[in-house]
N, C-alpha and C. Protein backbone atom coordinates (compact mmCIF):
# COMPACT_ATOMS: atom_id res chain seq x y z
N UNK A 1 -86.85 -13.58 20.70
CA UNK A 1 -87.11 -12.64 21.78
C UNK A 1 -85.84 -11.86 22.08
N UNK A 2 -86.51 -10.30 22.37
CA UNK A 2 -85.09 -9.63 22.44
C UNK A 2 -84.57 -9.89 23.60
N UNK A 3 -83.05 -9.40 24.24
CA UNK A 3 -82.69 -9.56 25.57
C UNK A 3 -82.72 -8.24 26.10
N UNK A 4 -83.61 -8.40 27.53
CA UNK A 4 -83.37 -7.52 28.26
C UNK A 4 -82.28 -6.01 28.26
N UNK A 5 -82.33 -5.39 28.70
CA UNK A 5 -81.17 -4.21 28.40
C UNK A 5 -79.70 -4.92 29.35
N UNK A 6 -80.11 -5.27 30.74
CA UNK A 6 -78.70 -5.38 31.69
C UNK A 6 -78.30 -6.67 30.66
N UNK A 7 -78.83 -7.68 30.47
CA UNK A 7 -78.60 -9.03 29.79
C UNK A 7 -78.25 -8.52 28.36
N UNK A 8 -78.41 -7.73 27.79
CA UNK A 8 -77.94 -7.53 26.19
C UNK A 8 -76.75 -6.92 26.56
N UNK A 9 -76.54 -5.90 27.58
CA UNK A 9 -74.96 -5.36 28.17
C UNK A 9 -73.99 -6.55 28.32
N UNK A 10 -74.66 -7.50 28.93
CA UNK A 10 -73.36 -8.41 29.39
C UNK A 10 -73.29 -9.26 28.23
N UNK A 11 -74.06 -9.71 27.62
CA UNK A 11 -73.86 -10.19 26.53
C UNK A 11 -72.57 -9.87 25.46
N UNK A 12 -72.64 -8.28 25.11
CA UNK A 12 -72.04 -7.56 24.45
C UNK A 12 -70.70 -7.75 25.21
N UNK A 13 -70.34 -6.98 26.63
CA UNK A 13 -69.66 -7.29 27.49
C UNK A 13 -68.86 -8.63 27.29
N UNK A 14 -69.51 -9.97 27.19
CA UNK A 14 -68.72 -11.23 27.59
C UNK A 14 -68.60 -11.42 25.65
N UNK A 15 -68.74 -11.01 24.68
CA UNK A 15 -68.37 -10.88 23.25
C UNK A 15 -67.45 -9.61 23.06
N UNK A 16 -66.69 -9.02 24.06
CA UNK A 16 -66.01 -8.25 23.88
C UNK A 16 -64.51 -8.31 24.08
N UNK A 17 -63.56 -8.74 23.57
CA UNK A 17 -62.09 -9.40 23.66
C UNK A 17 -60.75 -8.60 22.84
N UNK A 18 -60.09 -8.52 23.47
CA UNK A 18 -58.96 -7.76 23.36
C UNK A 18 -58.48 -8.31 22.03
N UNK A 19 -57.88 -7.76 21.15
CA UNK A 19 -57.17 -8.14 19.65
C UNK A 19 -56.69 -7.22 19.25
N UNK A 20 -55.70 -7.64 18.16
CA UNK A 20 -54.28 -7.09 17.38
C UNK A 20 -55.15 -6.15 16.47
N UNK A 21 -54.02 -5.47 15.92
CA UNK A 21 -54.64 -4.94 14.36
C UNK A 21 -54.22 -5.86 13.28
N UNK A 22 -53.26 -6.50 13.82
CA UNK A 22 -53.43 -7.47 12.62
C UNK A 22 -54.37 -8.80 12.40
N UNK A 23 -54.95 -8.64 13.26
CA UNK A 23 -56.04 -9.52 13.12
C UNK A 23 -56.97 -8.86 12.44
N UNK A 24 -57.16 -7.39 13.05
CA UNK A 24 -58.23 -6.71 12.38
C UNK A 24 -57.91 -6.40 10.90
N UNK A 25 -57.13 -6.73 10.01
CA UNK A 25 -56.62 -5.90 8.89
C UNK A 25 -58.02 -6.38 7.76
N UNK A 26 -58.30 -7.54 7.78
CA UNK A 26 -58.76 -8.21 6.87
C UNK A 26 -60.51 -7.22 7.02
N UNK A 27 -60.57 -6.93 8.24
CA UNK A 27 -62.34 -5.90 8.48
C UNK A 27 -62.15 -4.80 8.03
N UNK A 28 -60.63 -4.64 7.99
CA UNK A 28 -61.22 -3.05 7.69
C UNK A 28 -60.25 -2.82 6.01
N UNK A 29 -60.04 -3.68 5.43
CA UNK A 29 -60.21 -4.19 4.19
C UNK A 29 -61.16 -4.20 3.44
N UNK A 30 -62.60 -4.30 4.55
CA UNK A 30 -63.43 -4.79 3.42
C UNK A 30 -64.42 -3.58 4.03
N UNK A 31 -64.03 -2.81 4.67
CA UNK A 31 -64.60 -1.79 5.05
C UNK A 31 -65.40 -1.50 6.23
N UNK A 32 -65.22 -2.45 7.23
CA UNK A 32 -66.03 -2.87 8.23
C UNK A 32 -65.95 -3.21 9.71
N UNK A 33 -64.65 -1.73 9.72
CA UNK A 33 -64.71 -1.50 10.59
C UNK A 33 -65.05 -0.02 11.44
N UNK A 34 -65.56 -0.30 12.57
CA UNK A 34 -65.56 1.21 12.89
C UNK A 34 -65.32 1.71 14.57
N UNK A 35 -64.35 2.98 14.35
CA UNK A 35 -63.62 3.33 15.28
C UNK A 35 -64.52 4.01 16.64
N UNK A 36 -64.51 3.72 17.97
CA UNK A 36 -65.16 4.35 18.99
C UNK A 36 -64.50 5.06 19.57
N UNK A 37 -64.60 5.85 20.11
CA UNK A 37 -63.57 7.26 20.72
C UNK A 37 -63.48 6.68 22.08
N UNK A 38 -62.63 6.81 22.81
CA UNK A 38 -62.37 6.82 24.11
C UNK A 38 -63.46 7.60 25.50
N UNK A 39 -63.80 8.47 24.32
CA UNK A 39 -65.13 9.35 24.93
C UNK A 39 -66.28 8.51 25.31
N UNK A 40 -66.38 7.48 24.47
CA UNK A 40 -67.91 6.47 24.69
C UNK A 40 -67.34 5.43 24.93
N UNK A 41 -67.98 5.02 25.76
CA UNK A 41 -68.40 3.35 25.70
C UNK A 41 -68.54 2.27 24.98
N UNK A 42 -67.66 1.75 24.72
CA UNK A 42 -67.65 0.83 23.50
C UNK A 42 -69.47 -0.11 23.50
N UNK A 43 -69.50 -0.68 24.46
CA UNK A 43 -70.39 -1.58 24.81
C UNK A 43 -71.73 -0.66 24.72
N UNK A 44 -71.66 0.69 25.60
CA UNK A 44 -72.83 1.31 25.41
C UNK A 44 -73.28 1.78 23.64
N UNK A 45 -71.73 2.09 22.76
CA UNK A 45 -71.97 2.47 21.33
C UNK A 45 -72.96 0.80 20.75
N UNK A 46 -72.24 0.08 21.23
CA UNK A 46 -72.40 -1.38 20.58
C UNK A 46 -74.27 -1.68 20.74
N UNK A 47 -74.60 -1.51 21.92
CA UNK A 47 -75.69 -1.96 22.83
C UNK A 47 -76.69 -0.96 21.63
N UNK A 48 -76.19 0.62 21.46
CA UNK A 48 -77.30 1.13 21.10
C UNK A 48 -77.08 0.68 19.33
N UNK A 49 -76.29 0.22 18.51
CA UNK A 49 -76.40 -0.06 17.27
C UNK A 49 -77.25 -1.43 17.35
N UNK A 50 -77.35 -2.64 17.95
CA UNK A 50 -77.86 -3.30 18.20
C UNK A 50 -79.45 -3.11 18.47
N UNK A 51 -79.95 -2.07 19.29
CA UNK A 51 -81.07 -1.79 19.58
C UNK A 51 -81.65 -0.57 18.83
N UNK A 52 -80.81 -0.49 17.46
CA UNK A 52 -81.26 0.13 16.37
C UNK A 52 -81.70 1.89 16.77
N UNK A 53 -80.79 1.86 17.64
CA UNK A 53 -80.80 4.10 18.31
C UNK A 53 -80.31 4.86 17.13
N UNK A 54 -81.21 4.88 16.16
CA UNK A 54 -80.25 6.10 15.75
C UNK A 54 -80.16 6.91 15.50
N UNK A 55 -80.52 8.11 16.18
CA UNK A 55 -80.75 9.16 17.24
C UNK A 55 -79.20 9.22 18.03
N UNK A 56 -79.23 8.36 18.72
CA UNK A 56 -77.79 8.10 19.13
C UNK A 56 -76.62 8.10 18.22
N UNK A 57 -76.79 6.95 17.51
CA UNK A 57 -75.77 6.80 16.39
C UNK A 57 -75.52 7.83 15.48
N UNK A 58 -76.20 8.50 14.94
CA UNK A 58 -76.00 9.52 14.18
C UNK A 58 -75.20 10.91 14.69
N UNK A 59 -75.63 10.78 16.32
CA UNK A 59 -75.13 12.10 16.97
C UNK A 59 -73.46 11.65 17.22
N UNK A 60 -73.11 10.20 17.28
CA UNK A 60 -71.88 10.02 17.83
C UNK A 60 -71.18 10.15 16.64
N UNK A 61 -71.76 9.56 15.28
CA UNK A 61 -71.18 10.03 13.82
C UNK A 61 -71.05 11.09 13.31
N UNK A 62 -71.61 12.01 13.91
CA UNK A 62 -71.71 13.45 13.45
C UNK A 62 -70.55 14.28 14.30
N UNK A 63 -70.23 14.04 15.60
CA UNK A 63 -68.94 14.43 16.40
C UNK A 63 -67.84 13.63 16.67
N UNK A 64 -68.02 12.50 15.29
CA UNK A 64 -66.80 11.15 15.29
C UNK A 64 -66.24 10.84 16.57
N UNK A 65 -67.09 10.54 17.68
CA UNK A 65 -67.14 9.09 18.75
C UNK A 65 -67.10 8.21 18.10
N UNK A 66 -67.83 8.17 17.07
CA UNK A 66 -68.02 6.85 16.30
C UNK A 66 -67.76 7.33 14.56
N UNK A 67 -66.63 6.63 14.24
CA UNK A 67 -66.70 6.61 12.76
C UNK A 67 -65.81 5.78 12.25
N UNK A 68 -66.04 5.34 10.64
CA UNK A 68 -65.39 4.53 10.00
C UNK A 68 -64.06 4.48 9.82
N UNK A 69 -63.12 3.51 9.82
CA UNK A 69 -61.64 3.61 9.67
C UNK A 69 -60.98 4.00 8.77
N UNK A 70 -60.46 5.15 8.90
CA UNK A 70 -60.33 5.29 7.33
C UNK A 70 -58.27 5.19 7.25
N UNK A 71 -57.99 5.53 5.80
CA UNK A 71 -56.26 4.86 6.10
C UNK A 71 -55.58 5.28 6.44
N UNK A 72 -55.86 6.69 7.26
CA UNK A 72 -54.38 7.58 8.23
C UNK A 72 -54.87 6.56 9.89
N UNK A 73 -55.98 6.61 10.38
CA UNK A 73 -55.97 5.61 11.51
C UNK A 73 -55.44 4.47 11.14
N UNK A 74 -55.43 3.69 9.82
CA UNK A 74 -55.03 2.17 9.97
C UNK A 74 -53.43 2.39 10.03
N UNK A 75 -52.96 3.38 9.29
CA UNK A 75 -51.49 3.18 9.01
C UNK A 75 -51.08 3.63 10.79
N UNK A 76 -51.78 4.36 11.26
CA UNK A 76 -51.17 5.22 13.21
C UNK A 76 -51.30 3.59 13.62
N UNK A 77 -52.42 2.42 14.15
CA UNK A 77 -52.99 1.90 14.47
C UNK A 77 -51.71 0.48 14.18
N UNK A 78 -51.43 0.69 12.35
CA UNK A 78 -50.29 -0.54 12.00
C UNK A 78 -48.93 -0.16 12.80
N UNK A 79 -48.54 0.83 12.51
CA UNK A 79 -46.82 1.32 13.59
C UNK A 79 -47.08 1.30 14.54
N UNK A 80 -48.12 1.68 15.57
CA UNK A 80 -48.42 1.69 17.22
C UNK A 80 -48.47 0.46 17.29
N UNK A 81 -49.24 -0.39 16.73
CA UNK A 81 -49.89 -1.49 17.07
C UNK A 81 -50.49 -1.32 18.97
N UNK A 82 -51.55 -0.66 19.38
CA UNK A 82 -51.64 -0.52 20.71
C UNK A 82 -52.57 -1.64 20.84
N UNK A 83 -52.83 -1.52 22.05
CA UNK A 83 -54.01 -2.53 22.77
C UNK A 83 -56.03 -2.40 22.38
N UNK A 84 -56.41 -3.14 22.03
CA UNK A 84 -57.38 -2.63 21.15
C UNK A 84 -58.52 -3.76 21.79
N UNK A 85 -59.95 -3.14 21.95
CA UNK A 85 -60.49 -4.32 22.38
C UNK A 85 -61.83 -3.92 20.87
N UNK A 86 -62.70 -4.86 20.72
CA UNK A 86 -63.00 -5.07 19.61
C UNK A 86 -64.75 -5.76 20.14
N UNK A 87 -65.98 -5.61 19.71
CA UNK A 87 -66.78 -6.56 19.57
C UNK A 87 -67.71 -6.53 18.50
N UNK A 88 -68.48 -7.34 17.84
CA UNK A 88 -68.60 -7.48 16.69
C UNK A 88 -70.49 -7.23 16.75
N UNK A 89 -70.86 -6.49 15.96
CA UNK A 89 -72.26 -5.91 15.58
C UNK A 89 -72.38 -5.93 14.20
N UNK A 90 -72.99 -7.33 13.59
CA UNK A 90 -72.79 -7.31 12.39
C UNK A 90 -73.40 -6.45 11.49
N UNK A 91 -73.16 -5.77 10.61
CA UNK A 91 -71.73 -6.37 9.57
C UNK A 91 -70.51 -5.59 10.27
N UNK A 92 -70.75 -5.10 11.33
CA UNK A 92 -69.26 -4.06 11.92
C UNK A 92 -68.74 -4.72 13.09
N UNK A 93 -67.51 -4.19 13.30
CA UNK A 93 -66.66 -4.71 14.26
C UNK A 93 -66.16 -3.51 14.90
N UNK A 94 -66.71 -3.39 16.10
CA UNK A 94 -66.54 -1.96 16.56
C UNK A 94 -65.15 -2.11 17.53
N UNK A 95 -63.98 -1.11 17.29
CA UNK A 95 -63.06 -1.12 17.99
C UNK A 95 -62.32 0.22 18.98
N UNK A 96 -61.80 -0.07 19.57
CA UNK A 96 -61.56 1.31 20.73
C UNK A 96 -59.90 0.82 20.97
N UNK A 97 -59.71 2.02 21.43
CA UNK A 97 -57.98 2.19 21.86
C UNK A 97 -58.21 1.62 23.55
N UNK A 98 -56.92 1.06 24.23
CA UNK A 98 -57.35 0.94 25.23
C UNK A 98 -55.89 1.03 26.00
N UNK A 99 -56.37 2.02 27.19
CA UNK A 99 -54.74 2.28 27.78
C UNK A 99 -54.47 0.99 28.48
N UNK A 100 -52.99 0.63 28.33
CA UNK A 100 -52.76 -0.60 28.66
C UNK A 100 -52.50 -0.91 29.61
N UNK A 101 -52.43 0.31 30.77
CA UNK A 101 -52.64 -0.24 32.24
C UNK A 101 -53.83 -0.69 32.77
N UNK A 102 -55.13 -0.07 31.96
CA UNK A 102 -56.63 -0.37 32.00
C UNK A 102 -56.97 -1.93 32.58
């Protein structure tokens, strides 16, 4: 049974945890990771790949809110190393920049 919409938010929400890029190196190695813009909502991008929008998804891929990591972000992402929160929609691991006074 699926979960509710507020209950699939917090869900996503309480699976959502701050991490390194070097933790992340090994996902987006294997190609599997993908970047959320500051513009969206991580949780709301997450919520609608989960509930299979893609209508949504396609529009945020098409104005890269949402797109794959490719190796000029990993190499900005390896020297910054900034604050990054991360939650996982398999097979992807969706990640966002996050200002660190946030």
């Amino acid at each position: 049974m699926a979960a509710e919409p507020d209950e699939l938010y917090a869900q996503l929400l309480g699976e959502t945890a701050e991490i390194s890029w070097q933790e992340l190196q090994p996902f987006f190695a294997r190609g599997a990771l993908l970047w959320v813009s500051p513009a969206l909502d991580l949780i709301d991008a997450a919520r609608a790949m989960v509930e299979n929008k893609q209508a949504a998804v396609a529009g945020w891929l098409a104005d890269e809110r949402l797109a794959k990591v490719e190796a000029e972000r990993a190499q900005d992402l390896l020297h910054r190393n900034p604050p990054l929160w991360a939650v996982v929609v398999a097979p992807w691991v969706l990640i966002q920049e996050r200002d660190s006074e946030v």
